[in-house]
Protein backbone atom coordinates (compact mmCIF):
# COMPACT_ATOMS: atom_id res chain seq x y z
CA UNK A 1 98.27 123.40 102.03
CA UNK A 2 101.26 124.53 104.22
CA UNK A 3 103.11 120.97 104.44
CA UNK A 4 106.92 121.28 105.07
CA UNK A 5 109.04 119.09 102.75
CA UNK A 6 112.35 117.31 103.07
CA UNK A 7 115.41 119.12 102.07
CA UNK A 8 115.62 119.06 98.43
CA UNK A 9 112.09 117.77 97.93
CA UNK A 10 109.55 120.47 95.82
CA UNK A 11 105.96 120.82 95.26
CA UNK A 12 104.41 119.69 92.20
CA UNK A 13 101.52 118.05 90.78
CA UNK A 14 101.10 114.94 89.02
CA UNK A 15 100.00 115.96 85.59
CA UNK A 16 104.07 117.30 85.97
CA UNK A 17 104.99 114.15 86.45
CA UNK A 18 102.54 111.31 85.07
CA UNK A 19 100.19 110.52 82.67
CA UNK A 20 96.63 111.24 84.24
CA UNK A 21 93.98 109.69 82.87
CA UNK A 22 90.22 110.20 84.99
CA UNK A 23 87.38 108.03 84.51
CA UNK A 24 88.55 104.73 83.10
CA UNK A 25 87.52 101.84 83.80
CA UNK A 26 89.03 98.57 83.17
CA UNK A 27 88.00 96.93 79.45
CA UNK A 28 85.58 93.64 79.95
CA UNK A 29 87.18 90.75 80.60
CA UNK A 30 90.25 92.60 81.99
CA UNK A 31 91.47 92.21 85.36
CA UNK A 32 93.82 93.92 87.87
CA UNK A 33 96.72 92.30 89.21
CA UNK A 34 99.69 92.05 91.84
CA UNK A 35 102.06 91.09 89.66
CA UNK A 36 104.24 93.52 88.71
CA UNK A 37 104.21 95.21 85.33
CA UNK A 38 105.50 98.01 83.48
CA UNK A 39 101.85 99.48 83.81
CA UNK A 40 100.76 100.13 87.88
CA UNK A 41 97.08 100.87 87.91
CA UNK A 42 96.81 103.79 90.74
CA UNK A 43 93.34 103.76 92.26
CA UNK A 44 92.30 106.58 94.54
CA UNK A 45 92.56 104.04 97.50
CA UNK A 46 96.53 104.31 96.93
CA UNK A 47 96.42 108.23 98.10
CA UNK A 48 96.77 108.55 101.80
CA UNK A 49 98.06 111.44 103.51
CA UNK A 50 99.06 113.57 100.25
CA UNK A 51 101.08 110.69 98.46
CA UNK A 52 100.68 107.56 96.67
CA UNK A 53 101.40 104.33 99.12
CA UNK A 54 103.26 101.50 97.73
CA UNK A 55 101.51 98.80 100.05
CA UNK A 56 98.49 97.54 97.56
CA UNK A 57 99.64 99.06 94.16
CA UNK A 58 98.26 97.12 91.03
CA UNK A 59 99.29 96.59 87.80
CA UNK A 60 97.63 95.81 84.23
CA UNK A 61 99.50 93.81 81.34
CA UNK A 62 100.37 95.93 78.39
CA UNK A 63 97.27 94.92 76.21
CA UNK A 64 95.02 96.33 78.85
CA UNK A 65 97.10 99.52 78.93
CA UNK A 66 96.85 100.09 75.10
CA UNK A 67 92.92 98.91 74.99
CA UNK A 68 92.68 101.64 77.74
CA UNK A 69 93.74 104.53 75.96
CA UNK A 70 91.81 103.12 72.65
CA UNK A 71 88.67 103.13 74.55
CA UNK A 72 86.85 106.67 74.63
């Protein structure tokens, strides 16, 4: 990938910069919402064009977040 960046911007991925976490799905009963929370849910339909778009972003409440990383 050969993209040219803003001035001052850099490369990097996002295990630099966030938490990733493949595979999980939400716990039953647990739902996906537009209010905003301190926990956005990024789906693979927020990438477009080599960055994460704002537009449809969803969050989780905090219970759902911890259950989440509880359930392996």
């Amino acid at each position: 990938m050969n993209k040219e960046l803003p001035q001052g911007w850099i490369w990097t991925s996002i295990a630099e910069i966030a938490e990733v976490e493949g595979g999980k799905r939400l716990p039953k009963g647990h739902m996906l919402s537009d209010v905003e929370t301190d926990y956005p849910y990024i789906r693979v339909t927020d990438f477009q064009n080599y960055k994460v778009t704002k537009e449809n972003i969803k969050y989780i409440e905090k219970e759902t977040y911890e259950k989440t990383l509880t359930s392996q």
